[in-house]
Protein backbone atom coordinates (compact mmCIF):
# COMPACT_ATOMS: atom_id res chain seq x y z
CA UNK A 1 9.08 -10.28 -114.98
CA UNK A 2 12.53 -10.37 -116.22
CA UNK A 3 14.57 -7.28 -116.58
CA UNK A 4 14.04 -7.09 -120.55
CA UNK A 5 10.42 -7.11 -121.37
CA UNK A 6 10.04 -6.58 -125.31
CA UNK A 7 9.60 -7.89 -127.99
CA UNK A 8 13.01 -10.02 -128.10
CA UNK A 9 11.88 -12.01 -125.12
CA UNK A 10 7.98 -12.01 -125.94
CA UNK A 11 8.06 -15.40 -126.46
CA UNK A 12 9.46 -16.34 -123.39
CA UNK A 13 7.28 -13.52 -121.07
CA UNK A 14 4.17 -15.26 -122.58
CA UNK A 15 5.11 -18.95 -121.94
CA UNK A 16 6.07 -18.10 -118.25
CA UNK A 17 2.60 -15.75 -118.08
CA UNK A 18 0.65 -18.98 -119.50
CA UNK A 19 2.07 -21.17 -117.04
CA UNK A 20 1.44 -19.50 -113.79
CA UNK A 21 -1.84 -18.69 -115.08
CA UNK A 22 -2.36 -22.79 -115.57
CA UNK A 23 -0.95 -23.19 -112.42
CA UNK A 24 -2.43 -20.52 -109.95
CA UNK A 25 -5.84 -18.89 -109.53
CA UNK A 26 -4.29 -15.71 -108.28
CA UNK A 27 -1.33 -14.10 -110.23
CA UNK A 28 0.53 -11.52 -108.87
CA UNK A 29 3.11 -9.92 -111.33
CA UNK A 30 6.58 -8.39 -109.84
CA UNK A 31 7.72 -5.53 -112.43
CA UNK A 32 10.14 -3.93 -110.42
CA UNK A 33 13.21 -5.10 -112.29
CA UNK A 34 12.08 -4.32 -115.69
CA UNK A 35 14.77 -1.84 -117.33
CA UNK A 36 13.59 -1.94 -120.62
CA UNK A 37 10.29 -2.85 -122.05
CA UNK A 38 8.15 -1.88 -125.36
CA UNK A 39 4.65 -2.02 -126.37
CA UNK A 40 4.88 -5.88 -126.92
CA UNK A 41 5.08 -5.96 -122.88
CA UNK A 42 2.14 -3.75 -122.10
CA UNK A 43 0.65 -5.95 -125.05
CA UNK A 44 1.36 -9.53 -123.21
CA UNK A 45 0.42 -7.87 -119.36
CA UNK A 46 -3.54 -6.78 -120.78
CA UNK A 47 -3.73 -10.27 -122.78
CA UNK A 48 -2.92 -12.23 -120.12
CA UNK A 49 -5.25 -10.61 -117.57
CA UNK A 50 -8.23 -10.38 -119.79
CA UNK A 51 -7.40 -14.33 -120.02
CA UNK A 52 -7.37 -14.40 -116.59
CA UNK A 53 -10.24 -12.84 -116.18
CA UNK A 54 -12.06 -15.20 -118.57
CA UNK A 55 -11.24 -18.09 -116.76
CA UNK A 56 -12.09 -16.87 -113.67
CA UNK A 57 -8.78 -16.14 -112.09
CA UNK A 58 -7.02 -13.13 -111.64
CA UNK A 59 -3.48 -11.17 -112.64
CA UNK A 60 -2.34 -8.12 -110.37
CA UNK A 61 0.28 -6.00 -110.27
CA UNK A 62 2.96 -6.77 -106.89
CA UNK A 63 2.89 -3.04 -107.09
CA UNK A 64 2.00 0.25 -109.67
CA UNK A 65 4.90 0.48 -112.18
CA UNK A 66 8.07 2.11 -111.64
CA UNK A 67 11.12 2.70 -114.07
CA UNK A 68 10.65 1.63 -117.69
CA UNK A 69 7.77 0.19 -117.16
CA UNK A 70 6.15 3.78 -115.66
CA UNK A 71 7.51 5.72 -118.57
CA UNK A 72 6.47 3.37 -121.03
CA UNK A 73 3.05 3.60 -119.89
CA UNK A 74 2.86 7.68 -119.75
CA UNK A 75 4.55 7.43 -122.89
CA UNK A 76 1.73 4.91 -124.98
CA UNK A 77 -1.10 7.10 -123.05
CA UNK A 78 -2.07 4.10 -120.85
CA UNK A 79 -1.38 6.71 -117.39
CA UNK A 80 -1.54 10.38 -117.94
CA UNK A 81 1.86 12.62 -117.31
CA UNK A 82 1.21 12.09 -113.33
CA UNK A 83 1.04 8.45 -113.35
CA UNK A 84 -2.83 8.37 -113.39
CA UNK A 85 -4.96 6.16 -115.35
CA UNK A 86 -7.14 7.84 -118.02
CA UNK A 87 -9.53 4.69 -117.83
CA UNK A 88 -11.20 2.87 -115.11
CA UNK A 89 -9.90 -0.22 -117.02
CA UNK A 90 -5.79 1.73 -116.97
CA UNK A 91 -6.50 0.89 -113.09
CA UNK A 92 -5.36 -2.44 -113.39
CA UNK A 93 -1.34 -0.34 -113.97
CA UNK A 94 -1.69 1.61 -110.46
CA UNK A 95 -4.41 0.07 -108.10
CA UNK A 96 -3.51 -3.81 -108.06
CA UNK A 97 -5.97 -4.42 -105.16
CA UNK A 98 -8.86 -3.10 -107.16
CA UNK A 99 -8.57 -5.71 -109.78
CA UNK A 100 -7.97 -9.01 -107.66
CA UNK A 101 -11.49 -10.17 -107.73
CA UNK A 102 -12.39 -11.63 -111.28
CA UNK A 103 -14.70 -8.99 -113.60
């Protein structure tokens, strides 16, 4: 993922999620360098594994969040104040191995 994530670049972040998910059958999603992102990234991340998931393929995180990322999640209640996931389905943010097999 590029370092901004938001909504100025949404476009572009879904076009480059669309084509590695065309392309691959495993996706594995690098978020390190993200320094700033909004809700429209955490919006593009679920949508394109739930797409995944629908076709049979998966989308994993290279690693939990860090950064903006992190503290965007804590912030929109997707990880508690800890970094935790409130839902079994908020594992997908902290526990990338858990969701590489296709629901």
């Amino acid at each position: 993922m590029p370092a901004e994530a938001g909504l100025r670049v949404a476009q572009d972040t879904a076009a480059l999620l669309r084509e590695a998910l065309a392309g691959f059958q495993a996706v594995t999603i690098a978020t390190e360098a993200i320094t700033s992102a909004d809700i429209t990234t955490i919006q593009l991340l679920l949508a394109a594994r739930k797409q995944a998931l629908a076709s049979g393929k998966s989308l994993t995180l290279a690693a939990p969040p860090t950064g903006a990322l992190r503290a965007l999640l804590i912030e929109t209640g997707c990880l508690d104040a800890n970094g935790r996931a409130w839902t079994p389905d908020g594992e997908f943010w902290i526990q990338p191995t858990r969701q590489s097999e296709p629901a």
